[in-house]
Protein backbone atom coordinates (compact mmCIF):
# COMPACT_ATOMS: atom_id res chain seq x y z
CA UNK A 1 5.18 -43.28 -11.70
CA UNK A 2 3.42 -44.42 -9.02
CA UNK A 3 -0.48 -44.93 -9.45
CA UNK A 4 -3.50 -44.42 -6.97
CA UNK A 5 -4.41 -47.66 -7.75
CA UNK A 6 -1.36 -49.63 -7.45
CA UNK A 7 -0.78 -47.60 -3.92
CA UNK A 8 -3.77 -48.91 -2.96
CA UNK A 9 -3.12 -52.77 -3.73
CA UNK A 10 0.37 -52.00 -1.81
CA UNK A 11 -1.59 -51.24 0.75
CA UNK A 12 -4.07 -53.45 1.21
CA UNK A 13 -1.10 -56.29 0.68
CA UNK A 14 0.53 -54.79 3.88
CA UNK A 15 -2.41 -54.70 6.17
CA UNK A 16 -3.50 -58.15 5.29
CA UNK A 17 0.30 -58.80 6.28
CA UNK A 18 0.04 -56.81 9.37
CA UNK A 19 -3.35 -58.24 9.95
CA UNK A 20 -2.43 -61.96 9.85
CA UNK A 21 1.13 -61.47 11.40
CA UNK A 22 3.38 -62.69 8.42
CA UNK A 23 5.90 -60.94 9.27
CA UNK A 24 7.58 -58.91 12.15
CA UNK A 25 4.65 -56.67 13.80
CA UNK A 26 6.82 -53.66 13.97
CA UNK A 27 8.44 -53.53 10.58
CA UNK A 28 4.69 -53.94 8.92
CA UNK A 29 2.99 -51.20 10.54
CA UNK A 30 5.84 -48.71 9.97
CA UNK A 31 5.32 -49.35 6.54
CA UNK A 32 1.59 -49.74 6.61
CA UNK A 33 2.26 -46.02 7.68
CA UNK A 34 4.25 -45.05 5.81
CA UNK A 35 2.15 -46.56 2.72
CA UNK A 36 -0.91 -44.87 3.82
CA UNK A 37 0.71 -41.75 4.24
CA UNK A 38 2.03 -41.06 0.59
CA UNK A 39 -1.81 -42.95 -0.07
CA UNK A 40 -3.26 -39.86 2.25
CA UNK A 41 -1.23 -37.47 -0.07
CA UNK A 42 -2.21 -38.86 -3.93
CA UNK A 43 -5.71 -38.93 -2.87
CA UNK A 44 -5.14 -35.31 -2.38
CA UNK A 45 -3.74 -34.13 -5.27
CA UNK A 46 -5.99 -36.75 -7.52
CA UNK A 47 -9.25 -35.39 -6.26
CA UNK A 48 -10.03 -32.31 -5.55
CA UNK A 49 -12.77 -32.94 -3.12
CA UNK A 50 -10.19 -33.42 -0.40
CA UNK A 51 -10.67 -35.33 2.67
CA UNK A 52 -13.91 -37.89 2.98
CA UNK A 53 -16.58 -36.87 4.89
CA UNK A 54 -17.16 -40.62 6.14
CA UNK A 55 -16.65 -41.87 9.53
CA UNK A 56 -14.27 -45.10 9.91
CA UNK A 57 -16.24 -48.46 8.69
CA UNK A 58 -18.23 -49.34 11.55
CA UNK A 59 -18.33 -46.82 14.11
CA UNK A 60 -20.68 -43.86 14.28
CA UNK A 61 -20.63 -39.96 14.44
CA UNK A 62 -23.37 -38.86 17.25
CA UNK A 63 -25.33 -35.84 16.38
CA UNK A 64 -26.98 -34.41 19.22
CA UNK A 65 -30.21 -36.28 18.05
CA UNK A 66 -28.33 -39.33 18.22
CA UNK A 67 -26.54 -38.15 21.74
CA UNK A 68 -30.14 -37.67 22.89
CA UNK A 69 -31.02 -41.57 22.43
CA UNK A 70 -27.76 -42.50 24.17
CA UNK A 71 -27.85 -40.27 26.80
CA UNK A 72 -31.71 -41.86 27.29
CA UNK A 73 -29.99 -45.58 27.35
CA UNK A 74 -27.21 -44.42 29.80
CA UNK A 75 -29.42 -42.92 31.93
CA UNK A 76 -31.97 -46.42 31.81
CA UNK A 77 -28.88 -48.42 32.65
CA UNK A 78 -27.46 -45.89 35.87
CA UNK A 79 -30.50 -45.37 37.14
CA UNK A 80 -31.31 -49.22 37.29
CA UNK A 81 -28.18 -50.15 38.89
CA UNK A 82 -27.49 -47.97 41.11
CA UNK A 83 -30.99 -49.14 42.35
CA UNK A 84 -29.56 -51.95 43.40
CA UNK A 85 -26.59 -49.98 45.00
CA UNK A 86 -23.86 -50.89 42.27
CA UNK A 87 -20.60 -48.16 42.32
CA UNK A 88 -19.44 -47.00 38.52
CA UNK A 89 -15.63 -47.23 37.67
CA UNK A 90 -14.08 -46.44 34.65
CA UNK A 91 -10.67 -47.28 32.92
CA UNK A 92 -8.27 -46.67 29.80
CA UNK A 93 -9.02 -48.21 26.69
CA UNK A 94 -5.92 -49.35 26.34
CA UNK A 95 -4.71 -52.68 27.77
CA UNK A 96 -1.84 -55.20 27.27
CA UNK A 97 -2.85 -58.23 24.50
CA UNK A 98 -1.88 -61.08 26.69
CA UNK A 99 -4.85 -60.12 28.96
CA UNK A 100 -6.83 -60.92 26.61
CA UNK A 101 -5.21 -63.69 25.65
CA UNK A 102 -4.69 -65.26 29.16
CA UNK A 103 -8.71 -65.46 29.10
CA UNK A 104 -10.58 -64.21 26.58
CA UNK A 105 -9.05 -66.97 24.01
CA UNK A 106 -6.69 -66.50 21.12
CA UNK A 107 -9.67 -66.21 18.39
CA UNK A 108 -11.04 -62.75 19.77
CA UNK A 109 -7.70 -61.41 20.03
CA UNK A 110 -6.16 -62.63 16.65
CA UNK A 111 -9.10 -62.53 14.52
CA UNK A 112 -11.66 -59.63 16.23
CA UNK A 113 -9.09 -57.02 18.18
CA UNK A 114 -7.23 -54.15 17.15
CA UNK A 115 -3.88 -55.33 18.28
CA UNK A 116 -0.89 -53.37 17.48
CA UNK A 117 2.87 -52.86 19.11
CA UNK A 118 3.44 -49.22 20.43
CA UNK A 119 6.56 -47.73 20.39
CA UNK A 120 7.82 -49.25 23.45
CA UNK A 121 7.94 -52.45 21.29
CA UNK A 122 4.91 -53.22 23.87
CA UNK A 123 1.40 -55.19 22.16
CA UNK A 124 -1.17 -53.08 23.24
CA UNK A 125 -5.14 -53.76 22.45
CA UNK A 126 -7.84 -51.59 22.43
CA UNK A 127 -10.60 -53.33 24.60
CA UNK A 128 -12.71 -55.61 22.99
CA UNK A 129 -14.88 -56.11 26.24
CA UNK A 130 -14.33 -55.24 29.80
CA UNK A 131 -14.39 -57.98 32.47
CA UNK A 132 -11.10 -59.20 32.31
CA UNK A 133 -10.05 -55.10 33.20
CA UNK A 134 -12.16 -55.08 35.98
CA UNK A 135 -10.97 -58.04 37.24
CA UNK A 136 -7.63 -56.72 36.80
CA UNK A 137 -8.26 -53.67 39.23
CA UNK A 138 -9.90 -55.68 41.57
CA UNK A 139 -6.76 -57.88 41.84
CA UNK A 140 -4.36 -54.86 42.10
CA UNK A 141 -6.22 -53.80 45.06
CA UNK A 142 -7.34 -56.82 46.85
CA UNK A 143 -6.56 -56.36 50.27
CA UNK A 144 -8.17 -53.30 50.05
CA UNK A 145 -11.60 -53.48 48.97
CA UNK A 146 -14.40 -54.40 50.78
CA UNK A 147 -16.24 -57.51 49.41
CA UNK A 148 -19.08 -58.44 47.84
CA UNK A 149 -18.27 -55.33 45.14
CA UNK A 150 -21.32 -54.23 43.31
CA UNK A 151 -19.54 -52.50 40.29
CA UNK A 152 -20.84 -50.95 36.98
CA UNK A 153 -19.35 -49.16 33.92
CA UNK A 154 -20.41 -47.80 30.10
CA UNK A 155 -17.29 -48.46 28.74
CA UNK A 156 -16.84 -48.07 24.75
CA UNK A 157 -15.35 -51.26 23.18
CA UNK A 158 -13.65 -52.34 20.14
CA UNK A 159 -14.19 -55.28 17.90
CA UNK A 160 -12.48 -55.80 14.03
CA UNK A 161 -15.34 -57.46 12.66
CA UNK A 162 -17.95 -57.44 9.59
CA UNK A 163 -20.52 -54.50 10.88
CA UNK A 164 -24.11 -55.63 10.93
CA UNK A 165 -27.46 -54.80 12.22
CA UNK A 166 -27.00 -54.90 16.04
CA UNK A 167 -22.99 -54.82 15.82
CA UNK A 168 -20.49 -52.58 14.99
CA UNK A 169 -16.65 -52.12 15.28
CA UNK A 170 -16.92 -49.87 18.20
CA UNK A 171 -20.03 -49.68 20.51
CA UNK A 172 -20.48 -48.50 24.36
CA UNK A 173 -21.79 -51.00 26.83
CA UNK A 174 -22.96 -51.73 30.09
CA UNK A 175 -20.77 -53.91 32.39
CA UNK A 176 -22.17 -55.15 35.85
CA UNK A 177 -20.06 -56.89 38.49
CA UNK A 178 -20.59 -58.55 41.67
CA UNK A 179 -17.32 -59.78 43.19
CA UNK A 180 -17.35 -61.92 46.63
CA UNK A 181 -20.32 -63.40 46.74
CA UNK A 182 -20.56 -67.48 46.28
CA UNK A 183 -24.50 -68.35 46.34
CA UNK A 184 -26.96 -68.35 43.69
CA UNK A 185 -28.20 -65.15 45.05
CA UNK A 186 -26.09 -63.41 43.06
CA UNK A 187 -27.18 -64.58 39.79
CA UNK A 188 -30.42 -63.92 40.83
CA UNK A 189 -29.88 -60.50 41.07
CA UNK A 190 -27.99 -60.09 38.39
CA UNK A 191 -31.18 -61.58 36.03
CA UNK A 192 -33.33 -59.38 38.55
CA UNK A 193 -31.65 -56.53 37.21
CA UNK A 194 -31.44 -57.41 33.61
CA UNK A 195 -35.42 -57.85 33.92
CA UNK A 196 -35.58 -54.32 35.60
CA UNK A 197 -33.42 -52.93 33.04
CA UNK A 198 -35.85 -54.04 30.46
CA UNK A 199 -38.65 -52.93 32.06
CA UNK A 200 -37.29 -49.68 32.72
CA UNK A 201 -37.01 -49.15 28.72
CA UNK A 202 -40.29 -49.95 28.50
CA UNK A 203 -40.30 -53.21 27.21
CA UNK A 204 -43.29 -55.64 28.54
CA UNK A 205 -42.27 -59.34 30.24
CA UNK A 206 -43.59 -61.20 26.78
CA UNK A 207 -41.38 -59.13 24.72
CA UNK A 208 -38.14 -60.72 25.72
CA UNK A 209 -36.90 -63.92 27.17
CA UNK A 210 -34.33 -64.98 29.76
CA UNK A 211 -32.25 -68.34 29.20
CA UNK A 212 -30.07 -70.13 31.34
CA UNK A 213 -27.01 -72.57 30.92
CA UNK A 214 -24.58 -74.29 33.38
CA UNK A 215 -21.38 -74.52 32.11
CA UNK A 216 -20.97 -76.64 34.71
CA UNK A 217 -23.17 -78.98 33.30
CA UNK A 218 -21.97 -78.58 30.13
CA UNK A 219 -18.51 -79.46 30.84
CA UNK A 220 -19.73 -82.11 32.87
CA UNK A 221 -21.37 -83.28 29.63
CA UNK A 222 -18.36 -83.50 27.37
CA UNK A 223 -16.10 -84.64 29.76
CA UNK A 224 -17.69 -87.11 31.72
CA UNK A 225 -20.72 -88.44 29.56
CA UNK A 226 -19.33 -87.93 26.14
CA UNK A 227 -15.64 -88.37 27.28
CA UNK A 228 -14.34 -86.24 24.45
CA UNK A 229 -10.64 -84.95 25.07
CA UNK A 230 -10.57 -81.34 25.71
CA UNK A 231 -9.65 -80.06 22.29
CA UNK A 232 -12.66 -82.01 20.96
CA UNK A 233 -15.03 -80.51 24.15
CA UNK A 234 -13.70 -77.23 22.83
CA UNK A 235 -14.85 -77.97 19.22
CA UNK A 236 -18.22 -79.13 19.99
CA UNK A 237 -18.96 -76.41 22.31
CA UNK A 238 -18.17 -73.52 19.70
CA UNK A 239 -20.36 -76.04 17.28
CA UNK A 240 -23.35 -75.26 20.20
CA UNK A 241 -22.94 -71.74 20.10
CA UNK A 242 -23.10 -71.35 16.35
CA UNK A 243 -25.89 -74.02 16.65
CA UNK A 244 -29.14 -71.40 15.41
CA UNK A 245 -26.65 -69.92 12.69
CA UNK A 246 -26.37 -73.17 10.42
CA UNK A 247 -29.21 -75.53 9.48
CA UNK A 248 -29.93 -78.44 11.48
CA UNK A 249 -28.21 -81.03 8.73
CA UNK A 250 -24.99 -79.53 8.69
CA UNK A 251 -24.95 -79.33 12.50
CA UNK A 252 -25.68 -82.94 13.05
CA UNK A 253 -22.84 -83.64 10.32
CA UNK A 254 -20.01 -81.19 11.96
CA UNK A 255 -21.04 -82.73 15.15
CA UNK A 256 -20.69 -86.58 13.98
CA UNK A 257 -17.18 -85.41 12.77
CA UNK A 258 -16.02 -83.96 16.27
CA UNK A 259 -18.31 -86.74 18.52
CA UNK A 260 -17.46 -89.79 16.79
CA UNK A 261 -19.25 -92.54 17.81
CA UNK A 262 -20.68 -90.86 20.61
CA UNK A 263 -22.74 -88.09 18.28
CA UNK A 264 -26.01 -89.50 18.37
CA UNK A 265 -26.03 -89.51 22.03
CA UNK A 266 -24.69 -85.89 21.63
CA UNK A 267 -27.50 -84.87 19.76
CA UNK A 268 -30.52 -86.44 21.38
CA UNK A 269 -29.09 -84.84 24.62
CA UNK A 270 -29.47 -81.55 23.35
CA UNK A 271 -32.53 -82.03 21.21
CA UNK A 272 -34.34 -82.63 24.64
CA UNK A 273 -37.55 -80.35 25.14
CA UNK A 274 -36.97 -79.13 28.41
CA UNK A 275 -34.74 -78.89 31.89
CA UNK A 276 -36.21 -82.15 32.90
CA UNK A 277 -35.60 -84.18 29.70
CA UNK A 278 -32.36 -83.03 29.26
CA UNK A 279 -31.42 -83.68 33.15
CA UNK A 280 -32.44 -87.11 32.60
CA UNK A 281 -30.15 -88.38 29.65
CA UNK A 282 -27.17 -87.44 32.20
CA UNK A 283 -26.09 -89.93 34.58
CA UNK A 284 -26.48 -89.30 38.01
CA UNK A 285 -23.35 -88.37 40.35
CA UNK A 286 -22.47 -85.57 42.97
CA UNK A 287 -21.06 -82.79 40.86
CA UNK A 288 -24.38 -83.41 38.26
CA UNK A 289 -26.83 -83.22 40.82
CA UNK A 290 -25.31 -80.23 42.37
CA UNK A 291 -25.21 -78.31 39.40
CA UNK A 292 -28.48 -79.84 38.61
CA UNK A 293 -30.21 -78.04 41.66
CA UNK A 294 -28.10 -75.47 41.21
CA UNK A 295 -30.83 -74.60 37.89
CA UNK A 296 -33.94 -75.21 39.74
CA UNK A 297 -32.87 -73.04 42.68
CA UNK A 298 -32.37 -70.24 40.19
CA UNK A 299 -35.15 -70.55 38.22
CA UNK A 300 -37.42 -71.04 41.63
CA UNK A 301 -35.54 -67.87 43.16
CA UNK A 302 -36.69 -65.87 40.05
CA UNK A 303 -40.13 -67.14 39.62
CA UNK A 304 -40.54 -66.04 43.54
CA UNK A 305 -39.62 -62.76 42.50
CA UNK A 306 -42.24 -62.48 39.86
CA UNK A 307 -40.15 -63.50 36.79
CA UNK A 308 -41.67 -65.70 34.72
CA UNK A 309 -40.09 -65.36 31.41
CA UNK A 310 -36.98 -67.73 32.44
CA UNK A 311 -36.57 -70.83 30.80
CA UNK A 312 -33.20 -73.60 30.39
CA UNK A 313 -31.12 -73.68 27.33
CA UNK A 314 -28.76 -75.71 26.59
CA UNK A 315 -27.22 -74.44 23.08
CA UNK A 316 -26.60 -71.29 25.32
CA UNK A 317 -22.97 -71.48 25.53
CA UNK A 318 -21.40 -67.75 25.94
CA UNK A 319 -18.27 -67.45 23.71
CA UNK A 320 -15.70 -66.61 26.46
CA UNK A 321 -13.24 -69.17 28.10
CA UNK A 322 -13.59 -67.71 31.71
CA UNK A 323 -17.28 -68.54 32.62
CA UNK A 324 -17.27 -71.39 35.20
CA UNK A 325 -20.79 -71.67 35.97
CA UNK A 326 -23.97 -70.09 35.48
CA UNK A 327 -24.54 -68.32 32.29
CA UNK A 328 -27.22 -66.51 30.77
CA UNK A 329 -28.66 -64.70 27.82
CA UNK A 330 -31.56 -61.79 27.21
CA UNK A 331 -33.02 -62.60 23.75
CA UNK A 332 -35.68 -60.17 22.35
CA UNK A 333 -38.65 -62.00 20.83
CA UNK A 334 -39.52 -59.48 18.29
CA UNK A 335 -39.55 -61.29 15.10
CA UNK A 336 -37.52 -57.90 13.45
CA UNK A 337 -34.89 -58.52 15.81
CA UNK A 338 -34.84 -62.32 17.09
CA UNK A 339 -31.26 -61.96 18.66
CA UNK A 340 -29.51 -61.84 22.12
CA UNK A 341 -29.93 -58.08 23.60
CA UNK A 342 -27.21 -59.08 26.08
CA UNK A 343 -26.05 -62.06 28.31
CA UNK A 344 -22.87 -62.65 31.06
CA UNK A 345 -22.84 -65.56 33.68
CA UNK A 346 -20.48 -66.35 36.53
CA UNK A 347 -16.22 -66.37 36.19
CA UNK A 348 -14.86 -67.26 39.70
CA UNK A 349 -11.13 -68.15 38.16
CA UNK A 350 -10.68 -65.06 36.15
CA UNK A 351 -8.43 -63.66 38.91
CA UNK A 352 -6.06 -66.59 38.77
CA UNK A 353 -4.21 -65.16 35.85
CA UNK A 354 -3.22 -61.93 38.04
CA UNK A 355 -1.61 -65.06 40.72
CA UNK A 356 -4.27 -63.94 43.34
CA UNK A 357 -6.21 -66.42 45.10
CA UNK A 358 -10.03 -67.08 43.96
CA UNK A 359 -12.38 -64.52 44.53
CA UNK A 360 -16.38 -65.20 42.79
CA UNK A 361 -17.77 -63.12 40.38
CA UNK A 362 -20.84 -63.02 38.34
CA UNK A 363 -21.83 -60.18 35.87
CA UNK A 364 -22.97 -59.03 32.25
CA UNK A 365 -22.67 -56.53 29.38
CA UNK A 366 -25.30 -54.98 27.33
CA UNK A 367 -24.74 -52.73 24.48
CA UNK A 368 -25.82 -49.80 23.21
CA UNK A 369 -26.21 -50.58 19.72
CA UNK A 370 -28.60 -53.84 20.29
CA UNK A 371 -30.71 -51.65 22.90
CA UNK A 372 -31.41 -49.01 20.25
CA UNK A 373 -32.34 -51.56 17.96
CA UNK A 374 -34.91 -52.47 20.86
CA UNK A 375 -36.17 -49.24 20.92
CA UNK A 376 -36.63 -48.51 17.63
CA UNK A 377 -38.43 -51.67 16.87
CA UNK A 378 -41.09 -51.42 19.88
CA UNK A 379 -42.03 -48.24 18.95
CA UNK A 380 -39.93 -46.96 22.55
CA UNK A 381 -37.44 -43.81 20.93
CA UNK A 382 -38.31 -40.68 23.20
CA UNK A 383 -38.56 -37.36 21.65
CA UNK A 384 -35.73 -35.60 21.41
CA UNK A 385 -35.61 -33.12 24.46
CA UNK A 386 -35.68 -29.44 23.87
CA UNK A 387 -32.27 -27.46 24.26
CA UNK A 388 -33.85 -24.83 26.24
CA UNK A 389 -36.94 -24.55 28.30
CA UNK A 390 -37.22 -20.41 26.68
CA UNK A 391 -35.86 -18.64 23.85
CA UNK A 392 -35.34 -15.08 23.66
CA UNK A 393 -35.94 -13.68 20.39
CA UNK A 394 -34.10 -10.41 20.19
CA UNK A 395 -36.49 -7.60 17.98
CA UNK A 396 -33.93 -5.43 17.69
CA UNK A 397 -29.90 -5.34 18.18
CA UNK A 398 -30.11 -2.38 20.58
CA UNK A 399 -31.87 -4.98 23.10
CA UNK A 400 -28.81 -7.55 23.14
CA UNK A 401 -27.22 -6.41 26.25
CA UNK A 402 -30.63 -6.49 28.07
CA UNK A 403 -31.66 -9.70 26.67
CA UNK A 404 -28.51 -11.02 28.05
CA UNK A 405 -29.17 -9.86 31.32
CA UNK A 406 -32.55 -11.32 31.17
CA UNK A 407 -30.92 -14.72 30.42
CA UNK A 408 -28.39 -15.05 33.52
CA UNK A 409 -31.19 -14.08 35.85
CA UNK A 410 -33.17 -17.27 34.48
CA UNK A 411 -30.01 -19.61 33.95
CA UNK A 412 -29.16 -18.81 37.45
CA UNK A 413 -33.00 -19.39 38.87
CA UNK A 414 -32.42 -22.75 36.86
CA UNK A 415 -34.58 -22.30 33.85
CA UNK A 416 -32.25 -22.98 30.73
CA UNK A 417 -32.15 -20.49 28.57
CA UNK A 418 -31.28 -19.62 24.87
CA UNK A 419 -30.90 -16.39 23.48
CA UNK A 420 -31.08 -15.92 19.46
CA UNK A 421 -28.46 -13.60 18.19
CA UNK A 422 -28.92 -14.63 14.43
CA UNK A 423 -30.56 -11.09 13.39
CA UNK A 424 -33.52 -13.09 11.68
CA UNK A 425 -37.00 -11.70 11.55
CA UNK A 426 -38.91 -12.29 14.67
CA UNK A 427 -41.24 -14.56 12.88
CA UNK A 428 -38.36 -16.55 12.00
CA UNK A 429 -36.99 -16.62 15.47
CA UNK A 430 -39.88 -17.98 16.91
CA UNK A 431 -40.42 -20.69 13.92
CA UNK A 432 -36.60 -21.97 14.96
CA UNK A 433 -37.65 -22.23 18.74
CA UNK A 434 -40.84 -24.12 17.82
CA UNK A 435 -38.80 -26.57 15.83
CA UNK A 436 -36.46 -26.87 18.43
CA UNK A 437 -39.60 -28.08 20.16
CA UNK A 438 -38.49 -25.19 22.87
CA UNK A 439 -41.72 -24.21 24.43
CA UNK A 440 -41.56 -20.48 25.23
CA UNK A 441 -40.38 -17.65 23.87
CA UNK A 442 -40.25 -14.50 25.21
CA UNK A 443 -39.62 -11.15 22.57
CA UNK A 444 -37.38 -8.41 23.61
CA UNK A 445 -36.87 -5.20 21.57
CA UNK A 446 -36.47 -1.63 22.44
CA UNK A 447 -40.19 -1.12 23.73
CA UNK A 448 -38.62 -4.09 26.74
CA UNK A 449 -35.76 -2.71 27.38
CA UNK A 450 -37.29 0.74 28.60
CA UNK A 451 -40.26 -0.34 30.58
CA UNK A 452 -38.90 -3.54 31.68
CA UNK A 453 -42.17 -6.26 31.20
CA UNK A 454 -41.50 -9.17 29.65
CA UNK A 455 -44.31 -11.11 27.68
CA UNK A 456 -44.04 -15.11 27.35
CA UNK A 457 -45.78 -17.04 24.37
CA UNK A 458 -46.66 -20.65 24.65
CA UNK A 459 -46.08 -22.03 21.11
CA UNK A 460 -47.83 -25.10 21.39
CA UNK A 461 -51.05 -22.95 22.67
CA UNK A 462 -50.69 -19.50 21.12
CA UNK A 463 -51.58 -18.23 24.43
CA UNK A 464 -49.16 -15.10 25.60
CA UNK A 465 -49.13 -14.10 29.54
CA UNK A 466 -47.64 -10.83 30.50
CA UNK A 467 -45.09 -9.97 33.61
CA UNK A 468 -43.78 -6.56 35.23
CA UNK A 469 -40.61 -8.23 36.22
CA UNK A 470 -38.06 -11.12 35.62
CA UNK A 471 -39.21 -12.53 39.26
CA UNK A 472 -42.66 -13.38 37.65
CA UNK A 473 -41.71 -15.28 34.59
CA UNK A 474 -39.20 -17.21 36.09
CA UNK A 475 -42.23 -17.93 38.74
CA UNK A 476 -44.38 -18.76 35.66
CA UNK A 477 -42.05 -21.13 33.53
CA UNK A 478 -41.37 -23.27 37.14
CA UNK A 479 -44.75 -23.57 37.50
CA UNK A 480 -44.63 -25.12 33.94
CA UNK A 481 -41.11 -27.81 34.15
């Protein structure tokens, strides 16, 4: 007979199998289905609890409290840029896995996607991030859009990975794109917005910090100064990116193994203190000095706009293959939650893969989940808004029909309006609007209903104003929004 337990090694064997590709795609996941089907079914008739109440490891149910918070952070990121006249698109979730393979590199997609071949024997990936979409659509329609494109969208986004504080398995986030547009203008106001954004959560210059790369640079680095072949540039560069995640020994040791004799060189290179320092260990020639001044224009450019909180990294590396210039990172400086809050940078070759000629592009992606964080760490969580701006208690049933009527004439003057048909005491109904942090309720029984007056209580206040019509208390409560 078979045994919950031994169903449950069965299928953990398969989706490790499925997971890691052992064997034929197709084959596994039918059986991984089949598996967790007949799983699906013991569980039922072992426990009489039925079905778990828990959501899928690492993603998250939204109760309207939650909804509140991310309807606040959606709102923060619209209104911001469409300040700056940026357009929202949208698109499926689904998308084809070589996409993401053409650019995004072969470790997100076989190690942090959901990957898995549909019926049309077709292997289809739920979106772990959205730029190489949008540069899809903007190829399929080349000839005819109008460039520079400012573009924005909240997609949701999926990544198989370990959940953690600031990261989960599915999260919503805020792409912005600029397409057309070659100078270092753009990047300027793409950081110009990213420092608006903040601000617009509340967040003070001092609490976060800006840093800037040039992958340019960097490659220029590796290739040129270090000479490493570009497996080994590839290597050392994922070594800089996991740089602040390992201590400083066992850097300098994984780094002598990939640099060779040049390692020491490596390292005093990127131990330098500042922009300067570090410009100076690299040997002058055209391509370095443009991308060179290509830093201190940006950093000027900002500065000129009033940001000050900009500074050069170089262990900022971004984790995607298609950046080919620029790149840059919002850290938060709260020691709670010392991380990036978002970062993007500048991919002028992403459209290559489509087999359409060049067209720059600079943008970023923040997420939701890192922004609450934010919040919730500065102190920054609004209130939860009220459903309703009144609530009409009903004192007895006889008055429903009138209470109703009462509501559409406010609904329609656009005062939002909840009626409470749970038969509770009136006490009680007013005790459920004040938690509700609803601020006025207005009582309606049979004494209403004849002479047609209407009396509003403030509940913060107490305070109770009296009207001979509907005309007057919608009057009153506009007064009050």
């Amino acid at each position: 007979m078979l045994t919950l337990c031994a169903l449950k090694g069965y299928l953990e064997g398969l989706t490790t199998a499925l997971f890691k590709r052992e064997y034929h795609t197709r084959t596994l996941a039918q059986a991984w289905k089949i598996a967790r089907h007949l799983l699906q079914s013991l569980h039922m008739a072992t426990d009489k609890k039925g079905i778990s109440t828990d959501s899928y490891k690492g993603v998250r149910d939204f109760y309207p409290e939650d909804m509140a918070l991310q309807n606040h952070i959606f709102k923060v990121f619209r209104t911001t840029v469409e300040s700056f006249g940026y357009r929202e698109y949208s698109a499926s979730t689904l998308e084809p896995a070589e996409l993401y393979r053409a650019k995004s590199g072969e470790e997100i997609v076989n190690e942090q996607t959901y990957t898995f071949t549909d019926r049309g024997d077709r292997e289809v990936t739920l979106r772990p991030e959205m730029t190489p979409t949008v540069a899809r659509m903007v190829a399929a329609k080349r000839k005819e859009l109008s460039f520079p494109l400012r573009w924005y969208s909240i997609p949701n986004l999926f990544r198989y990975e370990q959940p953690q504080r600031g990261r989960l398995r599915e999260h919503w986030q805020l792409n912005v794109d600029m397409f057309g547009a070659k100078t270092i203008d753009s990047e300027v106001e793409m950081l110009s917005i990213a420092s608006s954004m903040m601000s617009n959560f509340g967040l003070k210059d001092a609490d976060f910090e800006i840093r800037i790369n040039s992958r340019k640079i960097m490659n220029y680095l590796m290739q040129e100064v270090l000479a490493l072949p570009a497996e080994k540039a590839q290597l050392l560069s994922k070594l800089i990116d996991r740089r602040e995640k390992m201590p400083r020994e066992e850097f300098a040791a994984k780094a002598r193994e990939i640099a060779d004799d040049k390692s020491d060189q490596f390292l005093t290179i990127l131990n330098s203190q500042n922009f300067e320092e570090f410009a100076s260990h690299l040997p002058a020639c055209e391509s370095r000095d443009t991308a060179v001044a290509e830093v201190h224009e940006l950093l000027g450019k900002l500065s000129a706009l009033g940001i000050e909180n900009a500074r050069f990294d170089q262990t900022l590396m971004r984790g995607f293959d298609y950046y080919t210039g620029i790149v840059f990172e919002v850290f938060d400086n709260n020691p709670k939650n010392r991380r990036s809050v978002f970062g993007g940078g500048r991919y002028d070759d992403l459209l290559d893969i489509f087999g359409q000629e060049k067209v720059p592009a600079v943008g970023f992606g923040a997420g939701d989940v890192v922004i609450a964080d934010i919040l919730e760490s500065y102190g920054l969580v609004p209130p939860v808004p009220a459903p309703a701006d009144l609530s009409i208690a009903i004192a007895d049933s006889s008055a429903v029909g009138f209470a109703n009527d009462i509501a559409s004439e406010l609904r329609e003057a656009g005062i939002r309006t909840l009626v409470d048909y749970s038969g509770r005491k009136v006490g009680d109904q007013l005790k459920a609007a004040d938690k509700q942090s609803i601020p006025f309720v207005v009582v309606i029984g049979s004494d209403e209903v004849v002479s047609g007056s209407l009396t509003v209580k403030e509940l913060k206040t107490g305070t109770t104003t009296s009207f001979a019509d509907t005309l007057g208390l919608i009057s009153f409560i506009a007064s009050k929004k």
